[in-house]
C-alpha atoms as a PDB file:
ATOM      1  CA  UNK A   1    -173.794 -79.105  76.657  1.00  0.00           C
ATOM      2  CA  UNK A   2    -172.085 -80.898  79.475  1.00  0.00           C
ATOM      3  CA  UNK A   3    -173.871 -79.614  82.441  1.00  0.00           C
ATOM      4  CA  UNK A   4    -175.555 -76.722  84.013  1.00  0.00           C
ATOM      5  CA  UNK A   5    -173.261 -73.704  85.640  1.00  0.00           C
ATOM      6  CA  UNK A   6    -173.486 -74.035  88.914  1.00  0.00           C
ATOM      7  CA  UNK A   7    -175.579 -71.833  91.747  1.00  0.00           C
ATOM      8  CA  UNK A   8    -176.694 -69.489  88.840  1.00  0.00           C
ATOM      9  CA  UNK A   9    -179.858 -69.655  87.486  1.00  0.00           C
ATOM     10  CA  UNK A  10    -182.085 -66.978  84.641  1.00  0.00           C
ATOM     11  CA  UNK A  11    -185.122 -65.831  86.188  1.00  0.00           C
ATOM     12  CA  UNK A  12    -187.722 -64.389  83.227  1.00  0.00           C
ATOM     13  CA  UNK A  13    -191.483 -63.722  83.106  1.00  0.00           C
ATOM     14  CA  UNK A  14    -193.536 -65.291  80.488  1.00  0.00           C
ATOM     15  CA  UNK A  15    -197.271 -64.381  79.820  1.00  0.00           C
ATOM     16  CA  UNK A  16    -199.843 -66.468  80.975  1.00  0.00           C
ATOM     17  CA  UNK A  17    -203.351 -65.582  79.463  1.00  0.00           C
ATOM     18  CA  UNK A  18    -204.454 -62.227  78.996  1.00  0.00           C
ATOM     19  CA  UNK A  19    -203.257 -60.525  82.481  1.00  0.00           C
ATOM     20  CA  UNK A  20    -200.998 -63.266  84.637  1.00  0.00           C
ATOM     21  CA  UNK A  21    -197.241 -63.599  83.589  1.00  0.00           C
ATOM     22  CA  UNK A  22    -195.565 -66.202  85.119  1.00  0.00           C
ATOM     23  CA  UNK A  23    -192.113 -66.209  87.006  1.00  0.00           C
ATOM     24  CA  UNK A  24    -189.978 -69.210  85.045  1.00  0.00           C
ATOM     25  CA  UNK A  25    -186.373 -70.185  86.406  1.00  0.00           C
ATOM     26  CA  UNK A  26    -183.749 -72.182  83.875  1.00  0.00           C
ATOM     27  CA  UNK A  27    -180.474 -73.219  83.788  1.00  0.00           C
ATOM     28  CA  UNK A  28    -178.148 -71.598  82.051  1.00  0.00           C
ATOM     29  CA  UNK A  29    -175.196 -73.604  80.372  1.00  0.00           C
ATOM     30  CA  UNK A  30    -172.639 -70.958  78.882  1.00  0.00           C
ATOM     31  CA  UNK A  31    -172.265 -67.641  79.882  1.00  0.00           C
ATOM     32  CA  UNK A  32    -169.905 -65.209  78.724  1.00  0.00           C
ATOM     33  CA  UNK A  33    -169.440 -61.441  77.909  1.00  0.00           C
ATOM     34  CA  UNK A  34    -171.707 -61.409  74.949  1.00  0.00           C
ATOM     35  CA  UNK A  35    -174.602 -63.614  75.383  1.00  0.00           C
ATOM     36  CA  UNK A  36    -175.545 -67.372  77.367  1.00  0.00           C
ATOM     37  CA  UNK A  37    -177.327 -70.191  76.665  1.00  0.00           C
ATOM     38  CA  UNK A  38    -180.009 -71.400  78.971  1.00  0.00           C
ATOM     39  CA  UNK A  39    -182.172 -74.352  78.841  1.00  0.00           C
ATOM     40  CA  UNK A  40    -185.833 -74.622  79.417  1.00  0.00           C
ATOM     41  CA  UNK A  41    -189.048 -76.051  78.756  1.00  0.00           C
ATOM     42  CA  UNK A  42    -191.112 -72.534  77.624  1.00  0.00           C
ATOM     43  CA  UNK A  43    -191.261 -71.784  73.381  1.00  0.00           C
ATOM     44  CA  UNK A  44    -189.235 -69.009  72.096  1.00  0.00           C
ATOM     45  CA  UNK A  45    -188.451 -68.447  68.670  1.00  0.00           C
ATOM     46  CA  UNK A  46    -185.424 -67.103  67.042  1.00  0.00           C
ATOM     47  CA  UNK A  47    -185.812 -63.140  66.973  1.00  0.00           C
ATOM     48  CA  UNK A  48    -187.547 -62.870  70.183  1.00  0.00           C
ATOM     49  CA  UNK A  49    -186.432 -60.793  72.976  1.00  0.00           C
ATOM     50  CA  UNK A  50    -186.092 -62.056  76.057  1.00  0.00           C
ATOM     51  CA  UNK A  51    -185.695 -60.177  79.850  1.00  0.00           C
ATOM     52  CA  UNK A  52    -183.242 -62.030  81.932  1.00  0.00           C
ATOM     53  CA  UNK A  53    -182.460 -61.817  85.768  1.00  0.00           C
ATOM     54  CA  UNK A  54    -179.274 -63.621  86.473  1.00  0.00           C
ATOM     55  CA  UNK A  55    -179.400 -65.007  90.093  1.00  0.00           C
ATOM     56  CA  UNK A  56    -175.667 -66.406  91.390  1.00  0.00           C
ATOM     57  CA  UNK A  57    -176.979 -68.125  94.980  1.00  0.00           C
ATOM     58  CA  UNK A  58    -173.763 -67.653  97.354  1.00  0.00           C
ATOM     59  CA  UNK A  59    -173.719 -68.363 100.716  1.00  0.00           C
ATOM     60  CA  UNK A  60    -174.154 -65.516 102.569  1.00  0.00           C
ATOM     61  CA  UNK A  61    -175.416 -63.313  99.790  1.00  0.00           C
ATOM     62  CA  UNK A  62    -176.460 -63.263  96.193  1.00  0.00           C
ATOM     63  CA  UNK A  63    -175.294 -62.070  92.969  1.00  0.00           C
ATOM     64  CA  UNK A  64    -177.089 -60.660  91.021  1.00  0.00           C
ATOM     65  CA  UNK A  65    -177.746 -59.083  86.897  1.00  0.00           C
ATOM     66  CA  UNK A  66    -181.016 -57.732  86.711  1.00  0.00           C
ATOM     67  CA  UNK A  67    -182.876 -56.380  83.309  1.00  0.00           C
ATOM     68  CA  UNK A  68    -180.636 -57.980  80.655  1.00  0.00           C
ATOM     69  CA  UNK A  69    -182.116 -57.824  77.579  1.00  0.00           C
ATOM     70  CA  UNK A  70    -181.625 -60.750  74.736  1.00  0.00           C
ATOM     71  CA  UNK A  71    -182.234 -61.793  71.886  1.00  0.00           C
ATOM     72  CA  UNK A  72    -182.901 -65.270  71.327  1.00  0.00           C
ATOM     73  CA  UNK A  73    -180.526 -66.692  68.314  1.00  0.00           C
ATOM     74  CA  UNK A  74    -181.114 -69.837  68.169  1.00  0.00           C
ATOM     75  CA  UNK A  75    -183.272 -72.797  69.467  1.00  0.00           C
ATOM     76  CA  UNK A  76    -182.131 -76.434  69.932  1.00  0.00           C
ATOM     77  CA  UNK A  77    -184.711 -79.335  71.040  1.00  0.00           C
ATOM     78  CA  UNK A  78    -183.584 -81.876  73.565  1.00  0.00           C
ATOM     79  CA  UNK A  79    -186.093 -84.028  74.585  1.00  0.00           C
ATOM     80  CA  UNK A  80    -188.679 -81.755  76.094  1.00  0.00           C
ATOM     81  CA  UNK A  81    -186.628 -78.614  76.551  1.00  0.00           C
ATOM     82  CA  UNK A  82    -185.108 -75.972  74.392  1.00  0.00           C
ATOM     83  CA  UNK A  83    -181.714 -74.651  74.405  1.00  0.00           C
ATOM     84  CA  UNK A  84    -181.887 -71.053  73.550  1.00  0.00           C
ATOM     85  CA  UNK A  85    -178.306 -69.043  72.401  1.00  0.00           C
ATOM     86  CA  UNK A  86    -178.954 -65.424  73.646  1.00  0.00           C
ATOM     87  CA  UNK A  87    -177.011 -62.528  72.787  1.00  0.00           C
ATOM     88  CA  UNK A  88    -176.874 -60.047  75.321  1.00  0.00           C
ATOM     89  CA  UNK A  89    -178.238 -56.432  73.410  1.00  0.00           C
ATOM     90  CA  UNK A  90    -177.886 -53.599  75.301  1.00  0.00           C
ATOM     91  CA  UNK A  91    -173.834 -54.727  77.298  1.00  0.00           C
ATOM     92  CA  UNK A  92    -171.280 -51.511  76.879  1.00  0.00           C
ATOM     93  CA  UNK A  93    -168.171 -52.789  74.499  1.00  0.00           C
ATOM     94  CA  UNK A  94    -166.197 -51.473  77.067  1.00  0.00           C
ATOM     95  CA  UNK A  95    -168.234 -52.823  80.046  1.00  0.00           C
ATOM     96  CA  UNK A  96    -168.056 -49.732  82.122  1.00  0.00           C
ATOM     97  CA  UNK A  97    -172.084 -50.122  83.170  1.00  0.00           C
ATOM     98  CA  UNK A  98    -173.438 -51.560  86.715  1.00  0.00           C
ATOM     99  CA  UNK A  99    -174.972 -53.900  85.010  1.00  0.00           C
ATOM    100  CA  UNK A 100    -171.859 -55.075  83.231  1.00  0.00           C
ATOM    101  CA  UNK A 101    -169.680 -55.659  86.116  1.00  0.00           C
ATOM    102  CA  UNK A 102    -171.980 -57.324  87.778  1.00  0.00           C
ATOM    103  CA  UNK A 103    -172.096 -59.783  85.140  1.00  0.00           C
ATOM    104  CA  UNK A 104    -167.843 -59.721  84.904  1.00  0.00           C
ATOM    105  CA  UNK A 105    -168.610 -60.634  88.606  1.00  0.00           C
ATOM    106  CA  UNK A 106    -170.998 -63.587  87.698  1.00  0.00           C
ATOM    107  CA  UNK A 107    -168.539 -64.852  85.162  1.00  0.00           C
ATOM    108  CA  UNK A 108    -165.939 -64.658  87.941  1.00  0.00           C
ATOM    109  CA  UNK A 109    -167.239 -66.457  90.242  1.00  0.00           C
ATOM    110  CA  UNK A 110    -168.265 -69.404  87.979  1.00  0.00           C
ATOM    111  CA  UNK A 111    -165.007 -69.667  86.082  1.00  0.00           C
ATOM    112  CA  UNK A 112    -163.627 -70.112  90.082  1.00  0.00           C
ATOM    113  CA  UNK A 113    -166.287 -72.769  90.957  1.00  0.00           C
ATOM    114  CA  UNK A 114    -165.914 -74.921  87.531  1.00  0.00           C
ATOM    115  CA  UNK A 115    -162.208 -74.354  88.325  1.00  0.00           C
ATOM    116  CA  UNK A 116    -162.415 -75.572  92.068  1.00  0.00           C
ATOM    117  CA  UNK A 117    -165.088 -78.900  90.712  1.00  0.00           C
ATOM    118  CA  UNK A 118    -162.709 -79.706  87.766  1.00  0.00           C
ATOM    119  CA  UNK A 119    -159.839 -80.394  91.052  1.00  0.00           C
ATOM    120  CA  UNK A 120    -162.392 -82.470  92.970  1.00  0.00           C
ATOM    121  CA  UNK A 121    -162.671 -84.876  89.593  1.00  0.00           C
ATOM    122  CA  UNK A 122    -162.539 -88.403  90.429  1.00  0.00           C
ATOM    123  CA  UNK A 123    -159.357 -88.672  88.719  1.00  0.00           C
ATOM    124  CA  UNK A 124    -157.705 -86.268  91.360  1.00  0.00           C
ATOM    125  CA  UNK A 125    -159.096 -88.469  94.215  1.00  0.00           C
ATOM    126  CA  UNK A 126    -157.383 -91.068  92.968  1.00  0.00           C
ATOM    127  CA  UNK A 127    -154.168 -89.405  92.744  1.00  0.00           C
ATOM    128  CA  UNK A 128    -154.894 -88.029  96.740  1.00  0.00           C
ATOM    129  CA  UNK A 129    -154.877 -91.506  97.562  1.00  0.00           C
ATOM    130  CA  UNK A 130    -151.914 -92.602  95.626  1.00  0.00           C
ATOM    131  CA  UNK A 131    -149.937 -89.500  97.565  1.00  0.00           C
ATOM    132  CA  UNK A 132    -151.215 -91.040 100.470  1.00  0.00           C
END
């Protein structure tokens, strides 16, 4: 896992004591079609099911995929977070639900940003200033 994609985030609700559930934002790392991975510091285990907002922050507006429903895969430690591998459960093969293209739209988007940041790498500045 290189680094966190950017401006999107999961937003889930975890139970906290008998009648508080608490509102928990991670990162996530991979997204695509089927399923993501996200990274945080709250204990799943593999065979849980988890209920994911995903939140793109743009600038004049947001993105967003609301109710997603996962299932947790797999669980990696690193340091004093997990990464969890989700596969998305309840996606149409053929994508034709809201809830679907909004998350084509997601995937988008961030394919477009990691393109744009991969052209601002410091190895392109240098060749700006060679040009120059």
């Amino acid at each position: 896992m290189n680094e966190a994609l950017p401006d999107l985030v999961a937003r889930f609700r975890v139970r906290q004591g008998l009648f508080r559930k608490e509102l928990v934002e991670a990162a996530l790392y991979e997204l695509d079609g089927y399923g993501c991975v996200m990274k945080t510091d709250k204990v799943f285990n593999p065979g849980d099911t988890v209920v994911l907002d995903l939140v793109m922050d743009m600038p004049f507006d947001e993105i967003r995929a609301e109710g997603l429903s996962g299932l947790v895969t797999e669980r990696r430690k690193h340091c004093s977070n997990f990464f969890y591998s989700i596969d998305f459960v309840e996606l149409d093969s053929n994508g034709s639900s809201s809830l679907a293209e909004k998350l084509r739209r997601i995937r988008e988007v961030v394919s477009k940003k990691q393109s744009l940041k991969s052209r601002r790498s410091p190895g392109s500045i240098s060749g700006f200033r060679q040009m120059a």
